[in-house]
Protein backbone atom coordinates (compact mmCIF):
# COMPACT_ATOMS: atom_id res chain seq x y z
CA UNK A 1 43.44 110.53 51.16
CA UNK A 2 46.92 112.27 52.23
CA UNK A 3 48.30 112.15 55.31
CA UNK A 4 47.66 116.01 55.74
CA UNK A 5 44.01 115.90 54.64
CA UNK A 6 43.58 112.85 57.01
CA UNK A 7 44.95 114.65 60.02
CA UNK A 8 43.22 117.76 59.08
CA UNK A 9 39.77 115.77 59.00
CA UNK A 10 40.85 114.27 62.53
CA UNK A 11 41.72 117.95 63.67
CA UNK A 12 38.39 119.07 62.46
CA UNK A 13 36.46 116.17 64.46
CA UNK A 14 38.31 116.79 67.28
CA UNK A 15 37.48 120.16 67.77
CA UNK A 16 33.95 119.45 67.23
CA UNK A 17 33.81 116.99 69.77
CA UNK A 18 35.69 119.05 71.62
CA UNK A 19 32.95 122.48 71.08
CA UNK A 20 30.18 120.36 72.21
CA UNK A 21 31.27 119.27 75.56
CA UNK A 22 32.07 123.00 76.13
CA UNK A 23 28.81 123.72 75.28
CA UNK A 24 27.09 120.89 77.18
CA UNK A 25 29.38 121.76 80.56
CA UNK A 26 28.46 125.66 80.39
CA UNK A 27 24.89 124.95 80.37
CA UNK A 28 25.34 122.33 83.12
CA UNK A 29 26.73 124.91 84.99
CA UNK A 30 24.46 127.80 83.85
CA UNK A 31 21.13 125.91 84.65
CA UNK A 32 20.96 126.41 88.51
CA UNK A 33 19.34 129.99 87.99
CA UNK A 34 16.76 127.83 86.45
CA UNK A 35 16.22 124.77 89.11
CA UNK A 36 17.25 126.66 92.24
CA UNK A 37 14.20 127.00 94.12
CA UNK A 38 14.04 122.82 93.57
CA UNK A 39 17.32 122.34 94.86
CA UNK A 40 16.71 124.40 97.68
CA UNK A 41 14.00 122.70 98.45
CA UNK A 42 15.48 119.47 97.78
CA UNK A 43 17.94 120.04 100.49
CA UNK A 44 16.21 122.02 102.75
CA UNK A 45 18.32 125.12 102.27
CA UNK A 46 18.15 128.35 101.37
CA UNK A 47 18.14 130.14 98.08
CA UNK A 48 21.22 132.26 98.84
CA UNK A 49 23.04 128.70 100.33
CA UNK A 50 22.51 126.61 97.03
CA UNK A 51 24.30 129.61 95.39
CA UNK A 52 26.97 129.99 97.66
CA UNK A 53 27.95 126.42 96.12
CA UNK A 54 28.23 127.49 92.08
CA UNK A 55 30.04 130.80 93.66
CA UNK A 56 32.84 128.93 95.82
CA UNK A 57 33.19 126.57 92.56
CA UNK A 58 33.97 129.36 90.05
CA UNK A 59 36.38 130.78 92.74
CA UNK A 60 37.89 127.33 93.21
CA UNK A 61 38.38 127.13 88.96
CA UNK A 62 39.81 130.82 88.86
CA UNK A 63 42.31 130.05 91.54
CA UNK A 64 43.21 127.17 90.34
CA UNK A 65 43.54 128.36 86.43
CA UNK A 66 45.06 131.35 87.30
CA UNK A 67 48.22 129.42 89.03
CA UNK A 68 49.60 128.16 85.74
């Protein structure tokens, strides 16, 4: 194998990996809609509390993204 088909393969793998922890965090994130009365529940809070939390997090990641 050449050196540019073997970094090219590496490339490719790499951005696979890459695309599925993308995936995996996003749905991480995206689930609370689902397992928010739980949670609520779980910690004796409120419905409107537990989302508070995901809200002040994507504020926190567009503040600190949009700084660079």
């Amino acid at each position: 194998m050449r050196q540019t088909e073997r970094g090219n393969t590496i490339l490719i793998q790499l951005k696979c990996v890459l695309a599925l922890t993308q995936i995996t965090g996003w749905g991480a994130v995206s689930v609370l809609p689902v397992i928010a009365t739980s949670v609520a529940a779980e910690f004796g809070a409120s419905l409107p509390i537990v989302f508070t939390g995901t809200s002040v997090m994507y504020g926190a990641r567009l503040r600190t993204h949009s700084k660079r």
